[in-house]
PDB file of N, CA and C in Angstrom:
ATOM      1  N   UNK A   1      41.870 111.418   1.516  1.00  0.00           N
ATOM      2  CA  UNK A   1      40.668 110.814   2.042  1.00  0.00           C
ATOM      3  C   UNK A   1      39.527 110.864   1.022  1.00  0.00           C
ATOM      4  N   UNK A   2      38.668 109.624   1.317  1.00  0.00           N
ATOM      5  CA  UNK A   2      37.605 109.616   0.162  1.00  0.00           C
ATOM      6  C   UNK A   2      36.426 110.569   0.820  1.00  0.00           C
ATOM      7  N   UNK A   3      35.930 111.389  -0.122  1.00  0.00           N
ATOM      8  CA  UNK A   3      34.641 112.446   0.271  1.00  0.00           C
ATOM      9  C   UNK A   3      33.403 111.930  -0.464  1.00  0.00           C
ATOM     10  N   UNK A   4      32.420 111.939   0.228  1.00  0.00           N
ATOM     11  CA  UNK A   4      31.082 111.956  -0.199  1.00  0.00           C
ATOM     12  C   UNK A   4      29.947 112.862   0.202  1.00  0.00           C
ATOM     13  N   UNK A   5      29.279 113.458  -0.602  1.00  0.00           N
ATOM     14  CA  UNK A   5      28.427 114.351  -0.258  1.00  0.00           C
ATOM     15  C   UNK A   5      26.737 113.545  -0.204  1.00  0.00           C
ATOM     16  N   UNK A   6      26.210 113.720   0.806  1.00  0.00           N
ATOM     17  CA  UNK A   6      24.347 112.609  -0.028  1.00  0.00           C
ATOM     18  C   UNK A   6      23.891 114.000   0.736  1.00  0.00           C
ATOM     19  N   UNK A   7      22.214 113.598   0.261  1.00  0.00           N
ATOM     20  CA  UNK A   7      21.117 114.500   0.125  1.00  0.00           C
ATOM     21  C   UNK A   7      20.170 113.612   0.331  1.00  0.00           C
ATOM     22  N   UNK A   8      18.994 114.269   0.289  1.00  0.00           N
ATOM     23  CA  UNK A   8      17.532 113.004   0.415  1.00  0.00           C
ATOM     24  C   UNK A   8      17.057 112.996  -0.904  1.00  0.00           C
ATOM     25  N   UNK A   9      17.117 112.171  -1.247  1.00  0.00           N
ATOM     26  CA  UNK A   9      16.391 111.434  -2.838  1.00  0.00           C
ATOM     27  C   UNK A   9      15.102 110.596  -2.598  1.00  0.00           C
ATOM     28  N   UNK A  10      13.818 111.005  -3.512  1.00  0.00           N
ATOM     29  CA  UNK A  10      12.971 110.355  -3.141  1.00  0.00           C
ATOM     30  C   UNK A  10      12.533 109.739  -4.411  1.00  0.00           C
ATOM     31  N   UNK A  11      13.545 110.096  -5.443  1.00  0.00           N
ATOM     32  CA  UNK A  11      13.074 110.141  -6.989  1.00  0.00           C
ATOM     33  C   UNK A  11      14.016 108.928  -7.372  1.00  0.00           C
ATOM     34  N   UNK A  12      13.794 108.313  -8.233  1.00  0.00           N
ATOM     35  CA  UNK A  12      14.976 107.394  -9.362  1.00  0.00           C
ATOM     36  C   UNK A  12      16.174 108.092  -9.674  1.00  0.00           C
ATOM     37  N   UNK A  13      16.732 108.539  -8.901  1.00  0.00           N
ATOM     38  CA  UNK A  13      18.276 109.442  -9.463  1.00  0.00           C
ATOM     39  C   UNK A  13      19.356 108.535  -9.369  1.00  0.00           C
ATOM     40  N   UNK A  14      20.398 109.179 -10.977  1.00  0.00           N
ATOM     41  CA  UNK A  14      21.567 108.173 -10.536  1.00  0.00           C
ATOM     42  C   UNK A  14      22.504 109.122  -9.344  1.00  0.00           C
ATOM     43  N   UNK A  15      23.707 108.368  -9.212  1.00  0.00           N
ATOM     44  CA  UNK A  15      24.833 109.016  -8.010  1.00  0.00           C
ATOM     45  C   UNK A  15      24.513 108.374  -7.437  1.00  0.00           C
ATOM     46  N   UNK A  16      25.405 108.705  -5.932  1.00  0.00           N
ATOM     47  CA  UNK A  16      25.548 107.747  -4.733  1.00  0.00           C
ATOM     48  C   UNK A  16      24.284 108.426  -4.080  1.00  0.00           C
ATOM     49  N   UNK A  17      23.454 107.207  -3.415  1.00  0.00           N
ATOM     50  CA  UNK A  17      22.318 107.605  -2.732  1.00  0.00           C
ATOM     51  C   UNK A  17      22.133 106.643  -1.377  1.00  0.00           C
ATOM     52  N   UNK A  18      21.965 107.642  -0.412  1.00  0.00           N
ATOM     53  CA  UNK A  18      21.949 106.460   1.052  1.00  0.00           C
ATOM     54  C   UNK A  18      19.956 106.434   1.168  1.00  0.00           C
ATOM     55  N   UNK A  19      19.676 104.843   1.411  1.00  0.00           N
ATOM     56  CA  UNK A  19      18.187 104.646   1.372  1.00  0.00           C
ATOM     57  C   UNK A  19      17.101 105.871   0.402  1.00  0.00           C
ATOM     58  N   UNK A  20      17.209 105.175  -0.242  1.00  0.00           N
ATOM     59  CA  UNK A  20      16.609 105.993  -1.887  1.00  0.00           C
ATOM     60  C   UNK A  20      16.019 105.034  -2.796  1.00  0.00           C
ATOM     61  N   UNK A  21      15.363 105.776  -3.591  1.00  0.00           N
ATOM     62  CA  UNK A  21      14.612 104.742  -4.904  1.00  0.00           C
ATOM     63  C   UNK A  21      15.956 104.226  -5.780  1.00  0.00           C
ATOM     64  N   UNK A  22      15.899 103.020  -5.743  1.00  0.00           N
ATOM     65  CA  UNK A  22      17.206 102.596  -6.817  1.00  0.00           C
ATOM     66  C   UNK A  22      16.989 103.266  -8.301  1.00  0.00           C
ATOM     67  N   UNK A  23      17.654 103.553  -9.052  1.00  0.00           N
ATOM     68  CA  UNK A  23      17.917 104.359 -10.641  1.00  0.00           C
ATOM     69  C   UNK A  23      17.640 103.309 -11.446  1.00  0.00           C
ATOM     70  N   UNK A  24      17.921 102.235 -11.334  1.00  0.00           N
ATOM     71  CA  UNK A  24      17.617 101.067 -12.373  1.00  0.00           C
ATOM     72  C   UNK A  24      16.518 100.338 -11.759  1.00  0.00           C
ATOM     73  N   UNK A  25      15.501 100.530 -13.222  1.00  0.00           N
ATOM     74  CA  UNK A  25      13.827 100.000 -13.030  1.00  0.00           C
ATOM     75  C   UNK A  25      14.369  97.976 -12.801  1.00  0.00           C
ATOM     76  N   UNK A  26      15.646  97.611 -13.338  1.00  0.00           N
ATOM     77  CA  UNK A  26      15.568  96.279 -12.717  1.00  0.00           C
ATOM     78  C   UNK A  26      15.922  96.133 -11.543  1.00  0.00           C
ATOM     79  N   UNK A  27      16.620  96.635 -11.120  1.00  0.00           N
ATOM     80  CA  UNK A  27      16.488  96.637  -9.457  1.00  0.00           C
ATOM     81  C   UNK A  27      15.296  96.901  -8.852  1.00  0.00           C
ATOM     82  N   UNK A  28      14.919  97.727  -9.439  1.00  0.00           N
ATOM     83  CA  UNK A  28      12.859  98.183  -8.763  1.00  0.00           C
ATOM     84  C   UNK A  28      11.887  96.675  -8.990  1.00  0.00           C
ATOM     85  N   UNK A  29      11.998  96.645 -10.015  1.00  0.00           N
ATOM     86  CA  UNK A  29      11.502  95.092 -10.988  1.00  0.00           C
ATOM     87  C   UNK A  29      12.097  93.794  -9.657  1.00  0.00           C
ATOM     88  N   UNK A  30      13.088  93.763  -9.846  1.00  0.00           N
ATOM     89  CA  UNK A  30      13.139  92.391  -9.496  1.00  0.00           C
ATOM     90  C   UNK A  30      13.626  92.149  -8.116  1.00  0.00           C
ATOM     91  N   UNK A  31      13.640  93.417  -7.273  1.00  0.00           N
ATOM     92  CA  UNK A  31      13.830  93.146  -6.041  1.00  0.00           C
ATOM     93  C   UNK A  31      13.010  94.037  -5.462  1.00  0.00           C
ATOM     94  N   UNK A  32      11.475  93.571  -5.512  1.00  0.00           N
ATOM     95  CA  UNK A  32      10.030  93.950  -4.714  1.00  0.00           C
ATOM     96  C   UNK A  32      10.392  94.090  -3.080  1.00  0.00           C
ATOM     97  N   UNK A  33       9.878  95.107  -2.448  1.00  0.00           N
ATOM     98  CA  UNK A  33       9.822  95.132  -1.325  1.00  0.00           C
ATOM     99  C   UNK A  33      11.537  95.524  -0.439  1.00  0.00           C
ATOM    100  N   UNK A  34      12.330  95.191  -1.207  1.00  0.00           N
ATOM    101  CA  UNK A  34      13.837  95.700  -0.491  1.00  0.00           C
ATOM    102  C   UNK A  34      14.294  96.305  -0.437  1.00  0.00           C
ATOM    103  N   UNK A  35      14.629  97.228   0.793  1.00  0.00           N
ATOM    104  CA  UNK A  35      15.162  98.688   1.045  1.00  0.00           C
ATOM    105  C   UNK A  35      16.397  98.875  -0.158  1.00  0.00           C
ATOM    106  N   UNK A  36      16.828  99.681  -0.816  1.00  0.00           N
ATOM    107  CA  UNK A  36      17.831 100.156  -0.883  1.00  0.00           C
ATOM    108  C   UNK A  36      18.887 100.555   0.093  1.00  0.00           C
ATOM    109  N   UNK A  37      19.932 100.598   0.278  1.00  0.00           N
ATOM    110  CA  UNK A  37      20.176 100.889   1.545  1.00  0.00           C
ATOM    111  C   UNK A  37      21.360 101.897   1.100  1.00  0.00           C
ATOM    112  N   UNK A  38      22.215 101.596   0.019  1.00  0.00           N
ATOM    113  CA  UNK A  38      23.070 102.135  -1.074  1.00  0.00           C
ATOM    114  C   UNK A  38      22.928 101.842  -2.119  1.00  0.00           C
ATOM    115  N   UNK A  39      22.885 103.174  -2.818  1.00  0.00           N
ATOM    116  CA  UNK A  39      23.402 103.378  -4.324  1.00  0.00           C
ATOM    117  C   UNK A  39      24.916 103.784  -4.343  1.00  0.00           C
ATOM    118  N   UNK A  40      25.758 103.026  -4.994  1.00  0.00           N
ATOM    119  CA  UNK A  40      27.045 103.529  -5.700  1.00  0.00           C
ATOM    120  C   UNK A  40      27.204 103.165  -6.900  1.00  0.00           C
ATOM    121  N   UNK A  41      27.302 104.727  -7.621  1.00  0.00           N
ATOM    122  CA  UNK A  41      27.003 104.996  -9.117  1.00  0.00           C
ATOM    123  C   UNK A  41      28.406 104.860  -9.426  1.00  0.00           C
ATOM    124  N   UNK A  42      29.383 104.463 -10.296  1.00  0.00           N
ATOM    125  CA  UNK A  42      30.862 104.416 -10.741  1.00  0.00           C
ATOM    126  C   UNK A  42      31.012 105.619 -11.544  1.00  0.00           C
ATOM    127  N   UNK A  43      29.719 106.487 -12.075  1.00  0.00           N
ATOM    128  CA  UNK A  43      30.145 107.746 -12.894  1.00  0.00           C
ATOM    129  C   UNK A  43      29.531 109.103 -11.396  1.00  0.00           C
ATOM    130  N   UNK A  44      29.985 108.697 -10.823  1.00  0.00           N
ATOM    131  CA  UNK A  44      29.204 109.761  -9.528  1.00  0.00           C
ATOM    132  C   UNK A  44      30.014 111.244  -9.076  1.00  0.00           C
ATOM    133  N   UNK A  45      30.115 112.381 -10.094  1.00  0.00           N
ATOM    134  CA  UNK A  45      31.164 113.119  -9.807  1.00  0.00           C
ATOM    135  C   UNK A  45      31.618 113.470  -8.062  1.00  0.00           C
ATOM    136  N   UNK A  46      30.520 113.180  -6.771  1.00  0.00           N
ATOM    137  CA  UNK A  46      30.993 113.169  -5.241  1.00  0.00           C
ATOM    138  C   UNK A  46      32.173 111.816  -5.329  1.00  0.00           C
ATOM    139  N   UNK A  47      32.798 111.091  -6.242  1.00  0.00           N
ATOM    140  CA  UNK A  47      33.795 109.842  -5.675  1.00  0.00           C
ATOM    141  C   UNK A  47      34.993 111.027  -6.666  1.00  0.00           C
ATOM    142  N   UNK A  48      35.761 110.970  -5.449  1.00  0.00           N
ATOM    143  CA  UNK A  48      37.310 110.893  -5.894  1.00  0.00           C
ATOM    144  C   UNK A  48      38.351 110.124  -6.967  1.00  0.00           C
ATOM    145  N   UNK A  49      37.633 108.919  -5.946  1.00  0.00           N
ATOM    146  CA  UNK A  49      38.374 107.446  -6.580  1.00  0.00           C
ATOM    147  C   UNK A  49      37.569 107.123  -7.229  1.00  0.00           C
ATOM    148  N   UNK A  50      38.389 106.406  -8.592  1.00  0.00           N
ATOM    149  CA  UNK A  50      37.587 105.830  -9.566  1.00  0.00           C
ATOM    150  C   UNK A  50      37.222 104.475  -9.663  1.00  0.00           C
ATOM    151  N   UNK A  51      36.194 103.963  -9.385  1.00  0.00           N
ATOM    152  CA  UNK A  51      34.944 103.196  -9.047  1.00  0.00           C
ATOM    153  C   UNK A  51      34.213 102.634 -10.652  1.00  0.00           C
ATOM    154  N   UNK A  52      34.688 101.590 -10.911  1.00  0.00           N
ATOM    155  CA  UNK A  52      33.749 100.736 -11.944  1.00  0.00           C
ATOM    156  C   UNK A  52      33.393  99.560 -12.225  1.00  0.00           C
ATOM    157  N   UNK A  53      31.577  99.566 -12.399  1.00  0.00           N
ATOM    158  CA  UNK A  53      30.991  98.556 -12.884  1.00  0.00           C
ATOM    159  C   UNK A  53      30.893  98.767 -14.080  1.00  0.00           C
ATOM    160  N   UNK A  54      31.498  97.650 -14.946  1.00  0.00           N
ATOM    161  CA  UNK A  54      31.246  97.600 -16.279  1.00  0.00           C
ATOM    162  C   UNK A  54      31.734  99.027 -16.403  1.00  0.00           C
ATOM    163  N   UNK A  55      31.064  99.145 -17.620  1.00  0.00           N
ATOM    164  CA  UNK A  55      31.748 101.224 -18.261  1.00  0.00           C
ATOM    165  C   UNK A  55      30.836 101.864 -17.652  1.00  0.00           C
ATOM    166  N   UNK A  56      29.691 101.876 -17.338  1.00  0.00           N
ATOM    167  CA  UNK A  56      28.719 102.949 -16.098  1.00  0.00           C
ATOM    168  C   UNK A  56      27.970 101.873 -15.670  1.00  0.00           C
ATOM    169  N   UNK A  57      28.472 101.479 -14.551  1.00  0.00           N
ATOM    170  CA  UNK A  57      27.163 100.479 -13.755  1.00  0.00           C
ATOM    171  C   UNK A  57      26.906 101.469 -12.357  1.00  0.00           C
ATOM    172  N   UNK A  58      25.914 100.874 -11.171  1.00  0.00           N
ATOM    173  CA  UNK A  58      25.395 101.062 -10.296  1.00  0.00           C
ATOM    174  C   UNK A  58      25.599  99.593  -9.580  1.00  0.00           C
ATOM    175  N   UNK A  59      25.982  99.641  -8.261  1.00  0.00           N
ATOM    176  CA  UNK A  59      26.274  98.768  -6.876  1.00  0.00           C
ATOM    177  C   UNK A  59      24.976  99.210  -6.296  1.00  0.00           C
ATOM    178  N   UNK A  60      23.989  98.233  -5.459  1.00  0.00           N
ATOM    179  CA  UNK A  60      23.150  98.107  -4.686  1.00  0.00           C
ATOM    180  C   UNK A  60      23.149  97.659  -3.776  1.00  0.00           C
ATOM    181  N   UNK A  61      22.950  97.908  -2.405  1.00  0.00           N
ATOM    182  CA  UNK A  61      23.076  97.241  -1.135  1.00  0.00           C
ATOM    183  C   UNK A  61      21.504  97.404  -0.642  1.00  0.00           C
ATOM    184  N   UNK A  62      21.023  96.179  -0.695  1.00  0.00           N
ATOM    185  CA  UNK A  62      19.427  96.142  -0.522  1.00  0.00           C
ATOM    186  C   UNK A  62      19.678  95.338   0.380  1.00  0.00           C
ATOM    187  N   UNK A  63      18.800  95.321   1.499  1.00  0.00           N
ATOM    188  CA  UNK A  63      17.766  94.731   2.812  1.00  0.00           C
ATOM    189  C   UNK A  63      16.391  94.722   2.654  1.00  0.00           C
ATOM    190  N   UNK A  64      15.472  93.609   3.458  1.00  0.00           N
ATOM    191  CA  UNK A  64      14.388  93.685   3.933  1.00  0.00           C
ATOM    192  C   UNK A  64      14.086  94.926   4.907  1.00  0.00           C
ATOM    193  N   UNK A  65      12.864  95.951   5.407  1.00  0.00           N
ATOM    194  CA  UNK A  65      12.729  96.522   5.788  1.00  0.00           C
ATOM    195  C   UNK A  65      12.959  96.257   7.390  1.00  0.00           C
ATOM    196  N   UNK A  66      12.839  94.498   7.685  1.00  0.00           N
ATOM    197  CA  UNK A  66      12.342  94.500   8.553  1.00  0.00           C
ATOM    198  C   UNK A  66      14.235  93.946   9.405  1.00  0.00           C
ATOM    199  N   UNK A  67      14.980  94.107   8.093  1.00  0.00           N
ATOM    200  CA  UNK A  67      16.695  93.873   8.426  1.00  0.00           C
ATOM    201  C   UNK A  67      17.096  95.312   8.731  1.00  0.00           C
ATOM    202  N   UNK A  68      16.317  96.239   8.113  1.00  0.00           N
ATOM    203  CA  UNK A  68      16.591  98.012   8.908  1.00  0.00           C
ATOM    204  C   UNK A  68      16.287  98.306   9.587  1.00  0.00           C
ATOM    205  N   UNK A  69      15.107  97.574  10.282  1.00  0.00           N
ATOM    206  CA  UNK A  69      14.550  98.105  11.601  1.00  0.00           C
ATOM    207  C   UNK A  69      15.269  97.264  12.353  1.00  0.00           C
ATOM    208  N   UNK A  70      16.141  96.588  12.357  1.00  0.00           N
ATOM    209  CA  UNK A  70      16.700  95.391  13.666  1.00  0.00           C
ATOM    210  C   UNK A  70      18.187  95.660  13.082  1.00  0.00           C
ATOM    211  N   UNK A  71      18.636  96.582  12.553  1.00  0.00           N
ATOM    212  CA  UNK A  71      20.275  96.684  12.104  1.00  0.00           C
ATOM    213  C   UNK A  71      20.686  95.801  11.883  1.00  0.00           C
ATOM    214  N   UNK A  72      20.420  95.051  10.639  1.00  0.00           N
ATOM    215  CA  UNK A  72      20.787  93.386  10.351  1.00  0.00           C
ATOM    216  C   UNK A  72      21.420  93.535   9.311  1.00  0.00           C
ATOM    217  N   UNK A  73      22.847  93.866   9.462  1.00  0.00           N
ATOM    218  CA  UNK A  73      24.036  94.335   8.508  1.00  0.00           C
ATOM    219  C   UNK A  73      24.418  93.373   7.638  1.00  0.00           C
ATOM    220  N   UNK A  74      24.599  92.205   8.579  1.00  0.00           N
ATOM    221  CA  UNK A  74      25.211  91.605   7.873  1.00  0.00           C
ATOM    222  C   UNK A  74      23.999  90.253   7.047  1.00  0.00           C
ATOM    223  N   UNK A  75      22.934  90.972   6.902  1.00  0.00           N
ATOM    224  CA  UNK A  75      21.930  90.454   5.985  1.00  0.00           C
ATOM    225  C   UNK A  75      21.620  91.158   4.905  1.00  0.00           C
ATOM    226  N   UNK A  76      22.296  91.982   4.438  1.00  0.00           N
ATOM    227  CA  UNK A  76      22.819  92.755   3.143  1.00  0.00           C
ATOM    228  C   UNK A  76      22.997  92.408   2.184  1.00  0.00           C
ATOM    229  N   UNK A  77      22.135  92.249   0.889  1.00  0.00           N
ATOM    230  CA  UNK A  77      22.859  91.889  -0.383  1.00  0.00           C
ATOM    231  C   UNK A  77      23.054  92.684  -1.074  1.00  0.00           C
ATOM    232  N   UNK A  78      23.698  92.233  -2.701  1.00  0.00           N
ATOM    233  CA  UNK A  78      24.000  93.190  -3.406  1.00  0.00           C
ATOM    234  C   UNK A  78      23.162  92.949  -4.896  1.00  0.00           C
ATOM    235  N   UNK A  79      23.162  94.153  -5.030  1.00  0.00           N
ATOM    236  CA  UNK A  79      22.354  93.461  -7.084  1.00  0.00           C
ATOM    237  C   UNK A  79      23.161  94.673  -7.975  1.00  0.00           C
ATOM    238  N   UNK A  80      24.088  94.113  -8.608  1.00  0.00           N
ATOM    239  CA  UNK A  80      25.065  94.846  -9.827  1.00  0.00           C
ATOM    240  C   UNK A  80      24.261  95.061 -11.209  1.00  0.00           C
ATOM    241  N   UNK A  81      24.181  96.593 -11.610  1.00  0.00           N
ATOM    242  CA  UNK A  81      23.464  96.731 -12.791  1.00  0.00           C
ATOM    243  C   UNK A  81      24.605  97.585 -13.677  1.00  0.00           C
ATOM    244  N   UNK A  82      24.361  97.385 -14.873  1.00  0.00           N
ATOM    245  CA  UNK A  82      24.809  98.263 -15.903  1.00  0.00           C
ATOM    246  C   UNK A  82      23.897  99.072 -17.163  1.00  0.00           C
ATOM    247  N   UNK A  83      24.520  99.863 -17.776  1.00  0.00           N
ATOM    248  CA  UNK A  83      23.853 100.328 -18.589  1.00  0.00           C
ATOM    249  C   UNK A  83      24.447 100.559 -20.140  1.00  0.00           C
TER     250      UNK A  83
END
């Protein structure tokens, strides 16, 4: 089974982060105002399974705030970064 451990992040950290400041300033940059909702880091020592964007990227699952307050799942996008 896949394990994940989260914590509360209020900072730019990489790893997997549930509703947190995204780690990449272009995700901050170019998607103003949208929750994070997930971070999945591909170098994240909590994944088992091995997980990759590019050779170290980050997966984003961003919403409007106002798609978290009304559980609007399936109004979810994604923004793929690397480094």
């Amino acid at each position: 089974p896949l394990k994940m451990q989260f914590s509360l992040c209020d900072e730019a950290d990489d790893g997997i982060k549930l509703l947190g400041v995204p780690f990449s300033g272009d995700v901050r940059d170019n998607c103003p105002g949208l929750v994070n909702l997930l971070q999945i880091d591909s170098e994240a020592d909590s994944l088992e399974e091995d997980i990759r964007f590019y050779d170290c990227g980050f997966f984003h699952f961003l919403l409007k705030p106002s798609e978290l307050e009304n559980q609007w799942w399936h109004s979810c996008g994604g923004y793929l970064t690397s480094l």
